[in-house]
Protein backbone atom coordinates (compact mmCIF):
# COMPACT_ATOMS: atom_id res chain seq x y z
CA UNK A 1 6.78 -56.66 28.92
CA UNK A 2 5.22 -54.12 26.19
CA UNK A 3 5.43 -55.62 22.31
CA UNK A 4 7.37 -52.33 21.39
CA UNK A 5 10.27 -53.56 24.14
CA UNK A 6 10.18 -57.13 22.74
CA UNK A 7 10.84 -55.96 19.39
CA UNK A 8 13.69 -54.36 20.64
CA UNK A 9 15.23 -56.43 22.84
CA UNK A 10 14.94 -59.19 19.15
CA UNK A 11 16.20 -56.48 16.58
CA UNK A 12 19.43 -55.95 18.99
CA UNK A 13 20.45 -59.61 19.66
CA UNK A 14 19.98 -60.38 16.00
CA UNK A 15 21.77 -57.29 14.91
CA UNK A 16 24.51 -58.31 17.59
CA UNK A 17 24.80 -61.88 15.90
CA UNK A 18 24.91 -60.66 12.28
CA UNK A 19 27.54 -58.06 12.87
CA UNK A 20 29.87 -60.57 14.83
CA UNK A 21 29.61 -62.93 11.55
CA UNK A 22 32.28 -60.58 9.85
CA UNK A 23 35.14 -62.79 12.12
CA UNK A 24 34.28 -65.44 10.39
CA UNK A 25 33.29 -64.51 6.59
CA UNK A 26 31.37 -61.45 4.66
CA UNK A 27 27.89 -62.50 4.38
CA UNK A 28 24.54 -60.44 3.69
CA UNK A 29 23.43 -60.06 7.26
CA UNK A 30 26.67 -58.37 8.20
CA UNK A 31 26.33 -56.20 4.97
CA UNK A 32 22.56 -55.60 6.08
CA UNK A 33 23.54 -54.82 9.57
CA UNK A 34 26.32 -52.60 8.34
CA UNK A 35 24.11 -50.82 5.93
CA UNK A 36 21.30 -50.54 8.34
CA UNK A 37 23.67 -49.24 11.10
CA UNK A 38 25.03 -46.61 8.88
CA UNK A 39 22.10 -45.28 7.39
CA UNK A 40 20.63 -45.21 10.67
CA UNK A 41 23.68 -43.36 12.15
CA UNK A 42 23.72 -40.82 9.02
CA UNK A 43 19.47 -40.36 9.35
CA UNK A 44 20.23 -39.06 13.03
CA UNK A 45 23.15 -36.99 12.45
CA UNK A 46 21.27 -35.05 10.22
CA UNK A 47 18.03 -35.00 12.15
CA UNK A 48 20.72 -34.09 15.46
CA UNK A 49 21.87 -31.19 13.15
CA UNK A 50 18.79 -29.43 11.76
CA UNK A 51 17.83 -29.55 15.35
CA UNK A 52 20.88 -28.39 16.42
CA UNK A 53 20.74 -25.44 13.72
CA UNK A 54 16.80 -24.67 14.80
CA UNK A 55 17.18 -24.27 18.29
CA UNK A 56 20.76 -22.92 18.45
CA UNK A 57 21.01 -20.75 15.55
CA UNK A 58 17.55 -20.00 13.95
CA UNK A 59 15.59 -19.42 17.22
CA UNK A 60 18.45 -16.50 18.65
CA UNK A 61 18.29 -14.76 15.11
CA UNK A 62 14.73 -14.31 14.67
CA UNK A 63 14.61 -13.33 18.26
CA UNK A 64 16.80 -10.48 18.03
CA UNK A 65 20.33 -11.55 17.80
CA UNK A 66 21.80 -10.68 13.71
CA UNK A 67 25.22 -11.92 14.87
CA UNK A 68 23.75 -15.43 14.22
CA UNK A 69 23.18 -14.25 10.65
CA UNK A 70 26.92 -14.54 10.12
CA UNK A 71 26.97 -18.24 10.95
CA UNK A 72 24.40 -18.77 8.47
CA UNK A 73 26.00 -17.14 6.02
CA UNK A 74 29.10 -18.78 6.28
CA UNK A 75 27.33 -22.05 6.95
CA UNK A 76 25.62 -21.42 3.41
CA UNK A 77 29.24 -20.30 1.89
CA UNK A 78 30.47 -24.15 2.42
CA UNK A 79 27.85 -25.37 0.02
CA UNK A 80 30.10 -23.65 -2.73
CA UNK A 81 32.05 -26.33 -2.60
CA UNK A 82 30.08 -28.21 -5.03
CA UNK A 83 30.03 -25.48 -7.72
CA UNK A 84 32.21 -25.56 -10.27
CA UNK A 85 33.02 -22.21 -10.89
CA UNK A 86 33.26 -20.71 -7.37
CA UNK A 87 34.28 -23.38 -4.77
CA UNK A 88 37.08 -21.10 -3.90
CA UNK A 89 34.60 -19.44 -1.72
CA UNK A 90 34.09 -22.68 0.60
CA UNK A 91 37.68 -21.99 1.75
CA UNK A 92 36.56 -18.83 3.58
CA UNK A 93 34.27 -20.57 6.06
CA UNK A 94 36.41 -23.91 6.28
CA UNK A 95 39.07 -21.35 7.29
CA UNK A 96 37.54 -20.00 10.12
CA UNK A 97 36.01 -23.24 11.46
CA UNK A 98 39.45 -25.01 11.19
CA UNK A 99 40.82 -21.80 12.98
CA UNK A 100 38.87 -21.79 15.57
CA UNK A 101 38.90 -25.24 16.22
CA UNK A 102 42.62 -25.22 16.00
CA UNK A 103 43.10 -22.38 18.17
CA UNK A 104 40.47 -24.45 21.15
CA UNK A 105 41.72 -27.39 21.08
CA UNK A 106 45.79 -26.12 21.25
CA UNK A 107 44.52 -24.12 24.62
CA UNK A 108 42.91 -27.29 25.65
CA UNK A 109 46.21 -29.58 24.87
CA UNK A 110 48.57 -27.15 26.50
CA UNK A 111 46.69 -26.89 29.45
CA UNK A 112 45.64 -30.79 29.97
CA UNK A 113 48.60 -32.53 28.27
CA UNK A 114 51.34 -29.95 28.82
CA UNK A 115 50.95 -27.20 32.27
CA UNK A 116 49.39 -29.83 34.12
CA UNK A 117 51.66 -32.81 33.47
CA UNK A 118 54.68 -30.39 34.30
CA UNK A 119 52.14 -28.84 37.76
CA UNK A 120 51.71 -32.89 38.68
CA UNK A 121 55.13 -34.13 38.49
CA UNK A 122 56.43 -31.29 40.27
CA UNK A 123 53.70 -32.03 42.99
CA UNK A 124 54.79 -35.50 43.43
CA UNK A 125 56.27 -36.22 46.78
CA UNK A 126 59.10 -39.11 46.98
CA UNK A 127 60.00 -38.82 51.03
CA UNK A 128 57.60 -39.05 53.66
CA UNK A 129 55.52 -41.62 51.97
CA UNK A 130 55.30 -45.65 52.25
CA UNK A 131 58.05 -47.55 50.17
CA UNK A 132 56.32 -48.46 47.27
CA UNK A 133 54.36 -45.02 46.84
CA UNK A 134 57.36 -42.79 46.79
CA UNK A 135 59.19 -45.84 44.51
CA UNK A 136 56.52 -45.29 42.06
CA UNK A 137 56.66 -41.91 42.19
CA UNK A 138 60.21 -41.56 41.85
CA UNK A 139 60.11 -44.00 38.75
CA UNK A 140 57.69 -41.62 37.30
CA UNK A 141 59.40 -38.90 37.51
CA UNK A 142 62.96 -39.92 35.83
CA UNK A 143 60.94 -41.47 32.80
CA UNK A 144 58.96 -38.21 32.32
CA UNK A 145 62.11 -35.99 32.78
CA UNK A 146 64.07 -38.86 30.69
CA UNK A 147 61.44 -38.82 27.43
CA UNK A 148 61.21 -34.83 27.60
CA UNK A 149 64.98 -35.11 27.09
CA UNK A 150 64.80 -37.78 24.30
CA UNK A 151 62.40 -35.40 22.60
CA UNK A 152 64.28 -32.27 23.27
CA UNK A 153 67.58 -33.14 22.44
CA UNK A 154 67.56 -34.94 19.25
CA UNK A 155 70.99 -34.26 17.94
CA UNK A 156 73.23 -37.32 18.07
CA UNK A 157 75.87 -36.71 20.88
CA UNK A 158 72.85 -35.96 22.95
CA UNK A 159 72.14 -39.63 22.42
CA UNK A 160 75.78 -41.74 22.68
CA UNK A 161 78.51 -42.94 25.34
CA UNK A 162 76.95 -41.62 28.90
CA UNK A 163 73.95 -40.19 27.99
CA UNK A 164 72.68 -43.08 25.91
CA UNK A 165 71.17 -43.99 29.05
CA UNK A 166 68.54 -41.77 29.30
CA UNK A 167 67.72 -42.53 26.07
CA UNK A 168 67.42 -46.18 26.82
CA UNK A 169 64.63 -45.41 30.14
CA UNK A 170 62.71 -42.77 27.97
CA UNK A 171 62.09 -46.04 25.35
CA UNK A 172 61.80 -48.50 27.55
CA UNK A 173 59.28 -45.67 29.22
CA UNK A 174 57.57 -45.50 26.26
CA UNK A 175 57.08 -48.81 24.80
CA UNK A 176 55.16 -49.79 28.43
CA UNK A 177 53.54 -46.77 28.25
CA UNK A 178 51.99 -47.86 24.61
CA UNK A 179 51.90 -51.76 25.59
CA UNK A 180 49.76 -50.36 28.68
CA UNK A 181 47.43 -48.46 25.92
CA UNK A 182 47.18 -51.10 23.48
CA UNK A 183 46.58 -53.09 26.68
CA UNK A 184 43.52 -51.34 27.95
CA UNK A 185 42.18 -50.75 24.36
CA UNK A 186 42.13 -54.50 23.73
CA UNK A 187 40.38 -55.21 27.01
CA UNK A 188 37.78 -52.08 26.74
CA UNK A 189 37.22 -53.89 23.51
CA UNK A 190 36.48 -57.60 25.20
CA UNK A 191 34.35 -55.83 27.70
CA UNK A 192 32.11 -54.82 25.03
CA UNK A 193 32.13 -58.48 23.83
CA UNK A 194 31.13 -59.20 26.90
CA UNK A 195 28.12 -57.15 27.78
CA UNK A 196 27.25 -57.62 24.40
CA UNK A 197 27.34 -61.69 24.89
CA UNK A 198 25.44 -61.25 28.49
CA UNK A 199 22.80 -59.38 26.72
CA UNK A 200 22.35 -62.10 24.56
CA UNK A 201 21.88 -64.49 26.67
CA UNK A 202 20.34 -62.79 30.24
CA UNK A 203 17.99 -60.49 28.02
CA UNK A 204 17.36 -62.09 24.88
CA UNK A 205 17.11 -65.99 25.22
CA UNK A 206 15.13 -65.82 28.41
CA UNK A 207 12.55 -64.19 26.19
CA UNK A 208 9.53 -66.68 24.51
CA UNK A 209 10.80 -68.59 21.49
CA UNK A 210 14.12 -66.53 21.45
CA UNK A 211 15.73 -70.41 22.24
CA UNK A 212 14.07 -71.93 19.26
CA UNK A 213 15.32 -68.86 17.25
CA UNK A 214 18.89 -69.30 17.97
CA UNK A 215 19.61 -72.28 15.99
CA UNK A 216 17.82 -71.12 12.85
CA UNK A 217 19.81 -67.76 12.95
CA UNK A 218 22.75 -69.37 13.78
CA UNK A 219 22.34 -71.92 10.73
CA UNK A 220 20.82 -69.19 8.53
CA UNK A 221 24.26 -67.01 9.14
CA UNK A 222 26.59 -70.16 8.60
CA UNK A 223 24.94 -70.88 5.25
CA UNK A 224 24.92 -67.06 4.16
CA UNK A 225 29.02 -67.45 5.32
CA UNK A 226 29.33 -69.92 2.34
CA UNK A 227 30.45 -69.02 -0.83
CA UNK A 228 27.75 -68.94 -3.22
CA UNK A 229 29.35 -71.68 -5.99
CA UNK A 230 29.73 -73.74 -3.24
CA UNK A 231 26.38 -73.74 -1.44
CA UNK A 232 24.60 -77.19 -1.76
CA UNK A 233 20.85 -75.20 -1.90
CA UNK A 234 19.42 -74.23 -4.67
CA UNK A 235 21.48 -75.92 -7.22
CA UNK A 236 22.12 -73.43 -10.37
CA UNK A 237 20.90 -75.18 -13.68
């Protein structure tokens, strides 16, 4: 295996260990990894987007193409922001980038989230399919059509005597849907634990003297876990 790879393989399981001290107590090599993460994360960001700004911006305009000069120039108009006197003028571009952005992402929504929810449960077949297929579809329907309603109608009569039912399914409807989410994000989350735990051990520790590392991080991140008037090394005078 090439030194450069070694190195690499060591600066991730250590930065793995130090950023998992944080469940147990601040310390510096949590702070360090934080730090060192963030920096690192902010360095490429900007590297990503003076590249970004080069190739896709730059390059067409000096090829040809002046319609990239308004991008610049709004780009250029944010920076007003910091000016005392005319930081109004950072409103025009934010404007138009919020705008557009806006206006992308509400096509986007309706057509994901909204046309092809309404195209899909109107697509769903309950007859002609196995028991437990056209059950499930069936249930899906009635607590889509029964939280549309709970939205819909939020006046009070819409929600008492008879109809209080619906209202009843389109929670219960709800709160699985979000224990199912909160579900999933808690186990995406332990999967991550996990690869990052197999790493450790499969990648790292089968390395040369990664073994005889262990404890000394280990012990090295338990005593940096201690609070500082209590640490038995060095003693303050």
């Amino acid at each position: 295996m090439e030194l450069a790879s070694i190195i690499q393989i060591w600066l991730a399981a250590l930065f793995t260990i130090w950023i998992y001290t944080i469940a147990f107590r601040d310390d510096a090599f949590f702070k360090f990894a934080e730090h060192t993460f963030v920096g690192a994360a902010a360095g490429h960001s900007i590297v990503y987007g003076v590249d970004n700004i080069i190739r896709y911006g730059w390059a067409p305009m000096t090829a040809g193409n002046m319609m990239y000069a308004v991008v610049f120039i709004l780009g250029i108009l944010l920076y007003t922001r910091f000016h005392q006197t005319y930081f109004w003028v950072s409103r025009v571009p934010l404007s138009v980038v919020v705008g557009i952005g806006i206006g992308l992402s509400m096509r986007t929504t309706v057509t994901s989230e909204f046309i092809a929810q309404i195209i899909s449960t109107a697509q769903m077949k309950v007859l002609g399919l196995d028991a437990w297929t056209g059950f499930s579809n069936l249930l899906f329907i009635i607590i889509v059509l029964a939280t549309v309603y709970f939205f819909i109608f939020t006046f009070p009569k819409a929600h008492g005597g008879s109809l209080g039912i619906i209202s009843k399914v389109a929670r219960y409807g709800m709160m699985a849907a979000f224990g199912y989410s909160f579900a999933n994000t808690v186990l995406s989350r332990f999967n991550m634990i996990f690869g990052r735990i197999d790493y450790v051990m499969n990648t790292w520790l089968v390395l040369p003297y990664a073994m005889l590392a262990l404890p000394v991080i280990l012990l090295l991140a338990i005593y940096a876990m201690i609070p500082a008037e209590r640490r038995p090394w060095p003693k303050k005078s």
